[in-house]
C-alpha atoms as a PDB file:
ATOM      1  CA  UNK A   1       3.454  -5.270  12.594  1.00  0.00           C
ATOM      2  CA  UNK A   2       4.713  -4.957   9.059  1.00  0.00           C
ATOM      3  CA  UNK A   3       8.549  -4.312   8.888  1.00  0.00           C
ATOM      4  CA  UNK A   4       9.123  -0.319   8.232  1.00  0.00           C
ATOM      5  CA  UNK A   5      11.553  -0.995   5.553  1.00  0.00           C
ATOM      6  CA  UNK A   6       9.611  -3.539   3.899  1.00  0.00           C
ATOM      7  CA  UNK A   7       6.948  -1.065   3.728  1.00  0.00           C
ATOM      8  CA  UNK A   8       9.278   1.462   2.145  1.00  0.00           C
ATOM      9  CA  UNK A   9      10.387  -0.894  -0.363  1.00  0.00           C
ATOM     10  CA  UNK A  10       6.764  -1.504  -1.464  1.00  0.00           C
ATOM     11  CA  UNK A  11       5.844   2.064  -1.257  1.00  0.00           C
ATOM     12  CA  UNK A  12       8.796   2.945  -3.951  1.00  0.00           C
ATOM     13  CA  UNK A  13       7.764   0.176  -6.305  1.00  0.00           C
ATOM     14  CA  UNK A  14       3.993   1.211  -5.846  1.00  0.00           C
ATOM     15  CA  UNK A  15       5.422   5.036  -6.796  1.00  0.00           C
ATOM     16  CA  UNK A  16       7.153   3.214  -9.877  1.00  0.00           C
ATOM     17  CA  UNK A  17       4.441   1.340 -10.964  1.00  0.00           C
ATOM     18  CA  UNK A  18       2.136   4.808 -10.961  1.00  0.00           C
ATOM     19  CA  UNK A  19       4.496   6.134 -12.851  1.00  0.00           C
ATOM     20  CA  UNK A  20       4.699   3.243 -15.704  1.00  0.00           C
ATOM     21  CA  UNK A  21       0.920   3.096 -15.805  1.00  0.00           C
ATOM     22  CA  UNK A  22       0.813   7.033 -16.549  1.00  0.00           C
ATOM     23  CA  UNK A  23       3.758   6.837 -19.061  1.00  0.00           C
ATOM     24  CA  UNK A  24       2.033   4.192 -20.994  1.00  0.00           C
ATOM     25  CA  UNK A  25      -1.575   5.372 -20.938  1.00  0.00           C
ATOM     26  CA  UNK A  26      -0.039   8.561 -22.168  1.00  0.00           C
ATOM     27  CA  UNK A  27       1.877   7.389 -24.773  1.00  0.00           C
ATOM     28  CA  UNK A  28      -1.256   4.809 -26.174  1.00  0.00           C
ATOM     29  CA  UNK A  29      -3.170   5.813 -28.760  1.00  0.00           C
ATOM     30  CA  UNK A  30      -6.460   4.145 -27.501  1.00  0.00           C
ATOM     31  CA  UNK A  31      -8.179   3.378 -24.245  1.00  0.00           C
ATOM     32  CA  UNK A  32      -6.820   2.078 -21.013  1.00  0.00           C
ATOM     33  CA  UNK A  33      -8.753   1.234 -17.640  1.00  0.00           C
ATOM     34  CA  UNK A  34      -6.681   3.981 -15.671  1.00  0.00           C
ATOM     35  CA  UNK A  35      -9.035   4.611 -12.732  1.00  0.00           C
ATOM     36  CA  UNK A  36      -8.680   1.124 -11.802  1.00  0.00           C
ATOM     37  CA  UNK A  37      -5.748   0.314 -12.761  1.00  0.00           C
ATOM     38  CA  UNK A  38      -4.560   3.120 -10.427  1.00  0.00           C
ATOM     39  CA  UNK A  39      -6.887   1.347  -7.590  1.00  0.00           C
ATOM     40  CA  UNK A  40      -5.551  -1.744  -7.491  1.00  0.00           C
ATOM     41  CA  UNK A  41      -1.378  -0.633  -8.191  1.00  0.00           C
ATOM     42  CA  UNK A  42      -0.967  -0.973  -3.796  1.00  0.00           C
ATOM     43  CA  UNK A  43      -2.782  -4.373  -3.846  1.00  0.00           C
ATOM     44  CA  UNK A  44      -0.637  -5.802  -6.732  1.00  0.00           C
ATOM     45  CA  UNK A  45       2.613  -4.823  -5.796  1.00  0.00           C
ATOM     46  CA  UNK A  46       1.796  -5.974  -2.223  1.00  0.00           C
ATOM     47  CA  UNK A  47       0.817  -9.725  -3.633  1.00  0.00           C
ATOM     48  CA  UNK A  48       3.226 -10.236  -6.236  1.00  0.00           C
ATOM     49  CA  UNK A  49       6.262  -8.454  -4.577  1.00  0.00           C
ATOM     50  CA  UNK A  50       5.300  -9.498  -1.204  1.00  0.00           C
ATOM     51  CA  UNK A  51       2.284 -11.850  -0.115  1.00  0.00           C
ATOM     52  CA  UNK A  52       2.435 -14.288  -3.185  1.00  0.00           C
ATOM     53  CA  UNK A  53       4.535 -17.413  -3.934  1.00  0.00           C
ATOM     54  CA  UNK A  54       5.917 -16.895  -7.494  1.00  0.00           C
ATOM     55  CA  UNK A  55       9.372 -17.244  -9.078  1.00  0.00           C
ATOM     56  CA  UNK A  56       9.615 -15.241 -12.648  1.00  0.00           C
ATOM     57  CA  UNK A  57      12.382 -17.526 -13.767  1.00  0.00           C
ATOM     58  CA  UNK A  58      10.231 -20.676 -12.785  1.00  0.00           C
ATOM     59  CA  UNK A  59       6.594 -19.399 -13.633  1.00  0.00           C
ATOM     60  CA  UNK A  60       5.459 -22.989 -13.901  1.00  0.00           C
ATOM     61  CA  UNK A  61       6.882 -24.029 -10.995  1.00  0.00           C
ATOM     62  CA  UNK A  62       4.262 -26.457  -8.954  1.00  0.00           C
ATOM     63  CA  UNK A  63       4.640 -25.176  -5.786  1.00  0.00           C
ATOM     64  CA  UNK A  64       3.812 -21.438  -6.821  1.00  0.00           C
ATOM     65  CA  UNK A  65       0.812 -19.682  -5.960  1.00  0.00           C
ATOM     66  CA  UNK A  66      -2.214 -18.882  -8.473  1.00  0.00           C
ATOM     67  CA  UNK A  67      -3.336 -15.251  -9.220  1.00  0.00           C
ATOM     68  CA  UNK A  68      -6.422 -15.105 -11.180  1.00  0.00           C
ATOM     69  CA  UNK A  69      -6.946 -11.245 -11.933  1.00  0.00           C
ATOM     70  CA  UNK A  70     -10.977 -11.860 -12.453  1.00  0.00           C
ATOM     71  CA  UNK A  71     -11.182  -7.748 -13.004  1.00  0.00           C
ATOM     72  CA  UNK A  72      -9.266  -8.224 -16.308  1.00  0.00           C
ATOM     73  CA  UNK A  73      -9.547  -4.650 -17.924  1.00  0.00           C
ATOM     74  CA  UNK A  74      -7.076  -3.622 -15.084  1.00  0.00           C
ATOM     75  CA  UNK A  75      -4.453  -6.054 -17.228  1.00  0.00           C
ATOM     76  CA  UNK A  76      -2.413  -3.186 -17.606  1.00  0.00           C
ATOM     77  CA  UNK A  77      -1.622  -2.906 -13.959  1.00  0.00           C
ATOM     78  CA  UNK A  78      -0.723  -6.585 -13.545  1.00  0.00           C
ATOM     79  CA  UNK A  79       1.747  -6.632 -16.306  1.00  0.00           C
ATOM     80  CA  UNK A  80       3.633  -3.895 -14.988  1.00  0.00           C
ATOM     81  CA  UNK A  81       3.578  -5.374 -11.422  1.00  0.00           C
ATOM     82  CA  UNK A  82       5.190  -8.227 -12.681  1.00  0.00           C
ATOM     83  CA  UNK A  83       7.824  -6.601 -15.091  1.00  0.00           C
ATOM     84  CA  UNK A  84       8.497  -4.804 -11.630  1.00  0.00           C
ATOM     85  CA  UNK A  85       9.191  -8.273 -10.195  1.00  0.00           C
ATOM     86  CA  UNK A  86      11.160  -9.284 -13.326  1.00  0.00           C
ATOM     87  CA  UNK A  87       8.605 -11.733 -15.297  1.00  0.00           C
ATOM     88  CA  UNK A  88       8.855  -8.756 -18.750  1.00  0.00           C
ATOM     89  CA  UNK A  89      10.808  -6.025 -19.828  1.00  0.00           C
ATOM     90  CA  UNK A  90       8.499  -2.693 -19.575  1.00  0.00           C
ATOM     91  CA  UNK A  91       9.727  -1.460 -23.414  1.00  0.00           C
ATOM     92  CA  UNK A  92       8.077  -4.601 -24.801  1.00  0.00           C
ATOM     93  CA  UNK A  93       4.822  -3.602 -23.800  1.00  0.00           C
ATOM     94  CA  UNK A  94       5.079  -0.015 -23.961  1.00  0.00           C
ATOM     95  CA  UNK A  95       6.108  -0.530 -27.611  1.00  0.00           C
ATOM     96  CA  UNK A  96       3.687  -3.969 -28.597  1.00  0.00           C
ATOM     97  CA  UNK A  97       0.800  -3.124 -25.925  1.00  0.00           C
ATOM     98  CA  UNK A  98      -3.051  -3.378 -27.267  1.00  0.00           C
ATOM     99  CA  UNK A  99      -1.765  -4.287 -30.952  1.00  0.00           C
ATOM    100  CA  UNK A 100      -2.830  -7.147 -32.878  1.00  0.00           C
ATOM    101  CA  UNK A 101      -0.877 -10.161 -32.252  1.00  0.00           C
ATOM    102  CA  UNK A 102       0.681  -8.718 -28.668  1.00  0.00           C
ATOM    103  CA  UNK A 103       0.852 -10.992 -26.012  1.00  0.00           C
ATOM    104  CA  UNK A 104      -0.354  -7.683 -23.721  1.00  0.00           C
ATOM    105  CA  UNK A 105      -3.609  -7.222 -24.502  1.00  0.00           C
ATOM    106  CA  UNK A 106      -6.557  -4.649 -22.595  1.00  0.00           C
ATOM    107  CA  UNK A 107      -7.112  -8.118 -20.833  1.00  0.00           C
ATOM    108  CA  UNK A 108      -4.886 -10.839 -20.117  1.00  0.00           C
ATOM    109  CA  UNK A 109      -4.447 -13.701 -22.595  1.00  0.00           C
ATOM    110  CA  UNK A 110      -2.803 -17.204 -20.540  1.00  0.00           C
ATOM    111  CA  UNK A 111      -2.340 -18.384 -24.574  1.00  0.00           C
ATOM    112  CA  UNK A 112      -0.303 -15.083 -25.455  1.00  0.00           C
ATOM    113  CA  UNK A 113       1.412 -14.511 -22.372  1.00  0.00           C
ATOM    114  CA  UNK A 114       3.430 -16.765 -20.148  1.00  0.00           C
ATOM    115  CA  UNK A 115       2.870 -16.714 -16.199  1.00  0.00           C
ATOM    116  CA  UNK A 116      -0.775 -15.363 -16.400  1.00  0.00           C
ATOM    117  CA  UNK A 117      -3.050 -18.079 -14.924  1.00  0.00           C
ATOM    118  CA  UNK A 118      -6.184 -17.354 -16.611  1.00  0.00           C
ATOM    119  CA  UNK A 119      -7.571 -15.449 -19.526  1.00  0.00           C
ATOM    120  CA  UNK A 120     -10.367 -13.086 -17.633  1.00  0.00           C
ATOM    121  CA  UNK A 121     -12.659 -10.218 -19.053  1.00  0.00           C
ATOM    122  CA  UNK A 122     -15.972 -11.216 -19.170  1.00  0.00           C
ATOM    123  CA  UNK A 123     -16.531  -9.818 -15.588  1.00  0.00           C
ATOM    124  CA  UNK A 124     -17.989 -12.164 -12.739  1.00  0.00           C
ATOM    125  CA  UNK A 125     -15.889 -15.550 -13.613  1.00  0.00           C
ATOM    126  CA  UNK A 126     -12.795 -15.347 -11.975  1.00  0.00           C
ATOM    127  CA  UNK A 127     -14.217 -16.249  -8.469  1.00  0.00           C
ATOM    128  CA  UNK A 128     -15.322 -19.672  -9.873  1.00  0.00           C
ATOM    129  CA  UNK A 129     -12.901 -20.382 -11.265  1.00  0.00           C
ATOM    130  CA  UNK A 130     -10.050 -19.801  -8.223  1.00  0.00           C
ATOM    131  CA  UNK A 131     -12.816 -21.702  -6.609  1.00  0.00           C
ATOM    132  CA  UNK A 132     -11.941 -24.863  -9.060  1.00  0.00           C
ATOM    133  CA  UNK A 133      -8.214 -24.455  -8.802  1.00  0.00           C
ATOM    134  CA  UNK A 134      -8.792 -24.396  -5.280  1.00  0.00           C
ATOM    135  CA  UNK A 135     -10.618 -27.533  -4.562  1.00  0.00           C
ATOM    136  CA  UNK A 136      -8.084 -29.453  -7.264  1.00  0.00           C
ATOM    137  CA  UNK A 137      -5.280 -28.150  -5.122  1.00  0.00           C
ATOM    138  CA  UNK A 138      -6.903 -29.573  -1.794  1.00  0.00           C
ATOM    139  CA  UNK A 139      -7.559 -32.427  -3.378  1.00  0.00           C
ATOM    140  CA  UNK A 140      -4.145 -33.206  -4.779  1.00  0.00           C
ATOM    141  CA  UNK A 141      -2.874 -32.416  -1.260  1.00  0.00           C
ATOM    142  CA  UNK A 142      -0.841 -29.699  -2.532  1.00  0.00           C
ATOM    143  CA  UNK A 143       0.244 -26.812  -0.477  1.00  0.00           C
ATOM    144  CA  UNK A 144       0.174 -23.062  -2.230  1.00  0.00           C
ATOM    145  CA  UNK A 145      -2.633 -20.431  -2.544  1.00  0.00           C
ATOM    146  CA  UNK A 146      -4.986 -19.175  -5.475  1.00  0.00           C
ATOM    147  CA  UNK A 147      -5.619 -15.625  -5.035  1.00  0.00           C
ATOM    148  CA  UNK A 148      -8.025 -13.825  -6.750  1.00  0.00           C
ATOM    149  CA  UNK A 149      -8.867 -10.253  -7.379  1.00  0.00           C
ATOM    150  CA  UNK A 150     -12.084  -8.958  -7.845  1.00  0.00           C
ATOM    151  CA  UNK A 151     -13.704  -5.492  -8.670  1.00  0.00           C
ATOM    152  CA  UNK A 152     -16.501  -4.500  -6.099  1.00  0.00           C
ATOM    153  CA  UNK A 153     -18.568  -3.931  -9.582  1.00  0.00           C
ATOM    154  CA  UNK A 154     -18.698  -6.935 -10.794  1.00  0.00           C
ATOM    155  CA  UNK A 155     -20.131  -8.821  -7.313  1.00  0.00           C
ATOM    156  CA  UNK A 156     -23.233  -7.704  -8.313  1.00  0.00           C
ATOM    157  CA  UNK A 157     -22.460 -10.827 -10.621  1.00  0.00           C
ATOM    158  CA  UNK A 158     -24.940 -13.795  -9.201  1.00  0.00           C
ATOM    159  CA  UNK A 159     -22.098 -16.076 -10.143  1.00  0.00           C
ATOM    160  CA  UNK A 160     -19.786 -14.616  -7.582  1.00  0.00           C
ATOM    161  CA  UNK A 161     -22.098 -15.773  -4.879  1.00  0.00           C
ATOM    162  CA  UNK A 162     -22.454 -18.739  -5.908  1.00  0.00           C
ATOM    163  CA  UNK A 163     -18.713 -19.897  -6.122  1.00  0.00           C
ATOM    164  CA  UNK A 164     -18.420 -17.890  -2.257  1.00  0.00           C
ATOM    165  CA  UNK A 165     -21.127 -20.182  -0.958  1.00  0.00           C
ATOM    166  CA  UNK A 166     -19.324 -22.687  -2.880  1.00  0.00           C
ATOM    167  CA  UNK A 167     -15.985 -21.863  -1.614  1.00  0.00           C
ATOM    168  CA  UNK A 168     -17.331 -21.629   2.109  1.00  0.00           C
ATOM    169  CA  UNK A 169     -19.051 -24.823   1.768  1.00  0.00           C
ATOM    170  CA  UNK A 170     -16.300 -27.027   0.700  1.00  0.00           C
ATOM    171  CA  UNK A 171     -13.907 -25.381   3.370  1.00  0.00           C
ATOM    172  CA  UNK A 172     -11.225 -23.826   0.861  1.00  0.00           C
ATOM    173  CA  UNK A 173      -8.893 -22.411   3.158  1.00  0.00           C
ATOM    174  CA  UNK A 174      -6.695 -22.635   0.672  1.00  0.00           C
ATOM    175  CA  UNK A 175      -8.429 -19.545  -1.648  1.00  0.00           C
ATOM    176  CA  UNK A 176      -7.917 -15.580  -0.781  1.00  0.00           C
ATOM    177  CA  UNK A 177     -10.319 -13.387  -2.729  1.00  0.00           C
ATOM    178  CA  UNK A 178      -9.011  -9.517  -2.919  1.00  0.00           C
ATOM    179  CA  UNK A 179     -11.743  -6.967  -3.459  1.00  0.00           C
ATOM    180  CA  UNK A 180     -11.015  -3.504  -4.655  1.00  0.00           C
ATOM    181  CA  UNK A 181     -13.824  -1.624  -3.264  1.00  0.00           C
ATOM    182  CA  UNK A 182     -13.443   1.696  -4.763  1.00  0.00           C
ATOM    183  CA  UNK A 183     -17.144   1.745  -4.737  1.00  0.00           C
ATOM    184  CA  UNK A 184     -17.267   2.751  -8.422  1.00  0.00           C
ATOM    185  CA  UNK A 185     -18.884   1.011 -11.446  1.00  0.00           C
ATOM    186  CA  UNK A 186     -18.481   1.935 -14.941  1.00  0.00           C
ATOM    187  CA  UNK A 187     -21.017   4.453 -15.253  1.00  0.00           C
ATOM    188  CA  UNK A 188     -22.373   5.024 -11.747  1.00  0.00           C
ATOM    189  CA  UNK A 189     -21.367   4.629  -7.992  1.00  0.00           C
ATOM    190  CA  UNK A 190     -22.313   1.909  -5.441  1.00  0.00           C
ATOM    191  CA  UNK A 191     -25.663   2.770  -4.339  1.00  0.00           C
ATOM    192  CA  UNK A 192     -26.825   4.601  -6.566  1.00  0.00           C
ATOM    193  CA  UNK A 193     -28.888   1.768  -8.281  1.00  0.00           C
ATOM    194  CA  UNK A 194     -27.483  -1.613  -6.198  1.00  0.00           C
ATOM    195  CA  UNK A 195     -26.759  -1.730  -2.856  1.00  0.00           C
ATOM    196  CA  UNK A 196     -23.782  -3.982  -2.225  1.00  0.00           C
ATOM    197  CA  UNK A 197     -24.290  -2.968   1.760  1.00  0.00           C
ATOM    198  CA  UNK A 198     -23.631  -4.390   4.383  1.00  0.00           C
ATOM    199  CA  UNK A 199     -20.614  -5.524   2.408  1.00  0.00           C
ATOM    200  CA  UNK A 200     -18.154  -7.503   4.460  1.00  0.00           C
ATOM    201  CA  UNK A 201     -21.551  -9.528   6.241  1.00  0.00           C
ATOM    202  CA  UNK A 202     -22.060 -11.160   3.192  1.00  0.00           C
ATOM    203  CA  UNK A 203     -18.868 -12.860   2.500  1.00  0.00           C
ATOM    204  CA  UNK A 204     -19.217 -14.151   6.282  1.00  0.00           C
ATOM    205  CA  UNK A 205     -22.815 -15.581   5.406  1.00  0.00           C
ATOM    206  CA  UNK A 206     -21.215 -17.765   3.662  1.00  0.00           C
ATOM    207  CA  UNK A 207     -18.779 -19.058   5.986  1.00  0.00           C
ATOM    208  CA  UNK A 208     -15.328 -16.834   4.773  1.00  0.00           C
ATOM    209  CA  UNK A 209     -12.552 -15.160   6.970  1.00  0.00           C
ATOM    210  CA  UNK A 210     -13.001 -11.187   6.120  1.00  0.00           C
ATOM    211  CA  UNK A 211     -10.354  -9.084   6.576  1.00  0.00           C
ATOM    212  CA  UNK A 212     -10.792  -5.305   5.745  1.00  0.00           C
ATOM    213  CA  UNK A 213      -7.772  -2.502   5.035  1.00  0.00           C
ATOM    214  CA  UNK A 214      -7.132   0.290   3.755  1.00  0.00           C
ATOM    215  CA  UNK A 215      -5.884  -0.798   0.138  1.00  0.00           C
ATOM    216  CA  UNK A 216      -3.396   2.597  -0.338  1.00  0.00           C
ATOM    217  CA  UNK A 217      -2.120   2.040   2.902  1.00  0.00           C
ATOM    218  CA  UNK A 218       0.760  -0.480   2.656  1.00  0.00           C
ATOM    219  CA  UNK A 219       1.158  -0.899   6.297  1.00  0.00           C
ATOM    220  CA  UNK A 220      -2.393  -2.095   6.314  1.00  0.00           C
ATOM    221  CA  UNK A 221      -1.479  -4.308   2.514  1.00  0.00           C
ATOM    222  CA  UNK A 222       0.882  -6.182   4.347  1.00  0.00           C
ATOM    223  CA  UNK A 223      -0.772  -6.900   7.547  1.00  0.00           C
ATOM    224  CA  UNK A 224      -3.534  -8.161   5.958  1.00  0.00           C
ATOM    225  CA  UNK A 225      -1.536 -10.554   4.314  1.00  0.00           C
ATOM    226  CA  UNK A 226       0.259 -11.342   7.844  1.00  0.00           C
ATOM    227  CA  UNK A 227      -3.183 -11.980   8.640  1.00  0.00           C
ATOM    228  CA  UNK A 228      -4.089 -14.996   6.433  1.00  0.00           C
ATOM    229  CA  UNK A 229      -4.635 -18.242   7.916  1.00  0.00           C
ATOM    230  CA  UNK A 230      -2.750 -21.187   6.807  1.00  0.00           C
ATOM    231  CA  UNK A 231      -4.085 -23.158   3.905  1.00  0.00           C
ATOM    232  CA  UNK A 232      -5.803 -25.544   6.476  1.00  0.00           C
ATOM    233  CA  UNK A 233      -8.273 -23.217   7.964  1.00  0.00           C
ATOM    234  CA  UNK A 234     -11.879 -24.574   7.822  1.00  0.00           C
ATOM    235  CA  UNK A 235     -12.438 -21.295   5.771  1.00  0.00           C
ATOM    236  CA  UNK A 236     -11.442 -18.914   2.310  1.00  0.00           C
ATOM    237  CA  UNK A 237     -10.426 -15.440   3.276  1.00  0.00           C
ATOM    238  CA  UNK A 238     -11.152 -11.971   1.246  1.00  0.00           C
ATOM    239  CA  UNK A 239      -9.100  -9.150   1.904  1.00  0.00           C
ATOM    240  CA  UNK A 240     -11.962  -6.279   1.439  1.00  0.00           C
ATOM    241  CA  UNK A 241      -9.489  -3.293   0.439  1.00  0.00           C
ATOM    242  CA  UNK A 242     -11.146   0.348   0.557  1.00  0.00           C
ATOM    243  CA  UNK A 243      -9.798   1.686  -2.110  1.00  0.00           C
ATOM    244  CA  UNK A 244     -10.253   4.991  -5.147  1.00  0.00           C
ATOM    245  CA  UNK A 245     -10.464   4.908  -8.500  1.00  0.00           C
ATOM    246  CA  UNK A 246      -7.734   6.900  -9.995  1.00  0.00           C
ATOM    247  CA  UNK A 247      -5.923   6.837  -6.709  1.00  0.00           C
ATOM    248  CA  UNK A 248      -2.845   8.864  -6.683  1.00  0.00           C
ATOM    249  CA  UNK A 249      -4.144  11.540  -9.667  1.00  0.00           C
ATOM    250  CA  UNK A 250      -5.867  14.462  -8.474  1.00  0.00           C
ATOM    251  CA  UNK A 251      -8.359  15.276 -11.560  1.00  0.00           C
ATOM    252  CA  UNK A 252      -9.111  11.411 -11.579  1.00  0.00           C
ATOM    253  CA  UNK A 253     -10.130  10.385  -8.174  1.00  0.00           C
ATOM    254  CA  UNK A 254     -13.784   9.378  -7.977  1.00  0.00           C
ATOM    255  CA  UNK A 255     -14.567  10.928 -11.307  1.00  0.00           C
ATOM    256  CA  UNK A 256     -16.448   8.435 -13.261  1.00  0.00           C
ATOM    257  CA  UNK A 257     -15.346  10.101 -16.868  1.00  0.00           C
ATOM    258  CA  UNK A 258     -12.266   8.522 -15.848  1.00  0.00           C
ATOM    259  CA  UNK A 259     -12.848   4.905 -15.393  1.00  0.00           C
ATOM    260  CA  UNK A 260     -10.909   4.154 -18.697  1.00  0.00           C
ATOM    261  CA  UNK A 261      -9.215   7.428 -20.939  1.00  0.00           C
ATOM    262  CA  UNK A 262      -6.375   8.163 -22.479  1.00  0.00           C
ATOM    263  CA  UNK A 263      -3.744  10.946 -21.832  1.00  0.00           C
ATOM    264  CA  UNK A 264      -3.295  14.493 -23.765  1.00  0.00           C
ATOM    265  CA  UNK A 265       0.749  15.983 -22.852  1.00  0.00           C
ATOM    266  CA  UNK A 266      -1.031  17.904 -20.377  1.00  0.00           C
ATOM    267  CA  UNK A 267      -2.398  15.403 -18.565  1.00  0.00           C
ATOM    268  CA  UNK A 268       0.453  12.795 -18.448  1.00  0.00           C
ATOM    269  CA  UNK A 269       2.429  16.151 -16.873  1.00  0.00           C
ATOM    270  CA  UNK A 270      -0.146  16.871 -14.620  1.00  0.00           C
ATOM    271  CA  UNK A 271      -0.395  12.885 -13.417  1.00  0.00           C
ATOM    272  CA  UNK A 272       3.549  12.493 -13.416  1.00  0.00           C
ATOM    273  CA  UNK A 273       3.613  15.354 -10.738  1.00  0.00           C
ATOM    274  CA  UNK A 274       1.145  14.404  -8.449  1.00  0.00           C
ATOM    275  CA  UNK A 275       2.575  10.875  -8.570  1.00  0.00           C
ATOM    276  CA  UNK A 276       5.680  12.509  -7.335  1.00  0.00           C
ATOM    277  CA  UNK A 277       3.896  14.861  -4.898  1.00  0.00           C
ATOM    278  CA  UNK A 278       2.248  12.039  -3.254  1.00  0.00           C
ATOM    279  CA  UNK A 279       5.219   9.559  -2.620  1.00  0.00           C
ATOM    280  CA  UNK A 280       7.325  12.952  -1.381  1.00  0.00           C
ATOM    281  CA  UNK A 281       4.589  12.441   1.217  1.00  0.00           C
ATOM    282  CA  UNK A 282       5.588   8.965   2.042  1.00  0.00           C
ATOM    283  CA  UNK A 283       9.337  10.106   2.807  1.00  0.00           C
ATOM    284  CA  UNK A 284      10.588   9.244  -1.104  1.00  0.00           C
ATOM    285  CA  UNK A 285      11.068  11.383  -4.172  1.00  0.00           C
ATOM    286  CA  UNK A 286      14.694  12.889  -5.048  1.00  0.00           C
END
């Protein structure tokens, strides 16, 4: 069972992270991926300030894990989990952020920006590619993870399938895929024109470890990472997270005008106090 002040720790920096992405979509004069951004803010902070292998004064250390963030509009949300963990300072991007020449673009740029794996955007890609730092790691006998998130959206993606039955077929123990199933796409829900059901039965078709949470929960965050094998199970793991879009913001949650916006006064106020209503929930605020 997850240590209850472990859990606390990540629930403040989860609460600090909400705030940050609110802050800066309010102060940016174009678009950001909020809903998701604010979907996946319990998942990052409990990888890269908990389940993940990474050292921000030694990002290129050999021995660190891989994070491939395959969902790459919800960039914004990574960077500010790792300034959180120390990689950046939070002023640089709220002052360079979406600009020409910035090393934090709307998605992540490996060539710009120092400790991001892999430049991701073009939705359905990252999966194969964890899949071929995977299989290089096994093969090199070394010993950390890739991890890869993924939006539920984009495994409608044939290529996803193919790297899982790829994955499960060459035994990659060694790979964790992350899901954020908030069940929204773009410009429609799941089910409403694909059916991704019966969800978690298709990653075990082809041969993975599924593990489902709650992906607001961090209890359940960081007992799912408890729960991953060691690198030399005969199979990959995905962490399936229920999750919402907008998670956290009352006028956002599972409102599809808001899978990417930007902020009037009014709303940043609005966001900035439920943010603070919700973690006064959790035991924190002043």
């Amino acid at each position: 069972m997850a240590d209850p002040k472990e859990v606390k720790r990540l629930q403040t920096l989860a609460y600090e992270m909400r705030k940050k992405l609110i802050t800066l979509c309010g102060h940016y004069e174009g678009i950001v991926h909020i809903g998701g951004d604010l979907s996946v803010t319990d998942l990052l902070i409990g990888l890269y300030h908990y389940g993940m292998k990474v050292d921000p004064k030694n990002i290129k250390a050999p021995t660190r894990d891989r994070f491939i963030l395959s969902k790459g509009h919800a960039a914004v949300s990574m960077y500010i989990a790792m300034t959180l963990r120390g990689y950046f300072d939070f002023d640089e991007i709220m002052r360079t952020y979406g600009r020409l020449g910035s090393a934090f673009g709307e998605h992540p740029c490996k060539i710009q920006l120092p400790g991001v794996e892999c430049s991701t955007g073009s939705l359905g890609q990252g999966l194969a590619i964890a899949v071929g730092l995977a299989f290089s790691a096994r093969v090199k006998k070394e010993t950390h993870r890739v991890f890869c998130m993924m939006g539920d959206g984009e495994t409608c993606e044939g290529e996803v399938w193919e790297a899982a039955n790829t994955a499960g077929s060459y035994k990659l123990g060694n790979l964790v895929g992350i899901v954020d199933r908030n069940k929204q796409l773009m410009t429609s829900f799941d089910g409403d024109y694909i059916n991704l059901e019966p969800y978690a039965d298709r990653w075990r078709a082809f041969n993975w470890n599924v593990i489902e949470l709650d992906g607001h929960d961090m209890n359940s965050i960081v007992d799912a990472i408890d729960k991953i094998p060691p690198i030399t199970n005969p199979k990959p793991t995905v962490l399936i997270a229920q999750t919402t879009k907008g998670r956290g913001v009352s006028y956002m949650e599972h409102q599809i005008n808001w899978h990417a916006g930007s902020l009037s006064k009014e709303d940043t106020e609005k966001a900035l106090a439920d943010i603070e209503a919700n973690y006064a929930k959790l035991g924190g605020g002043k």
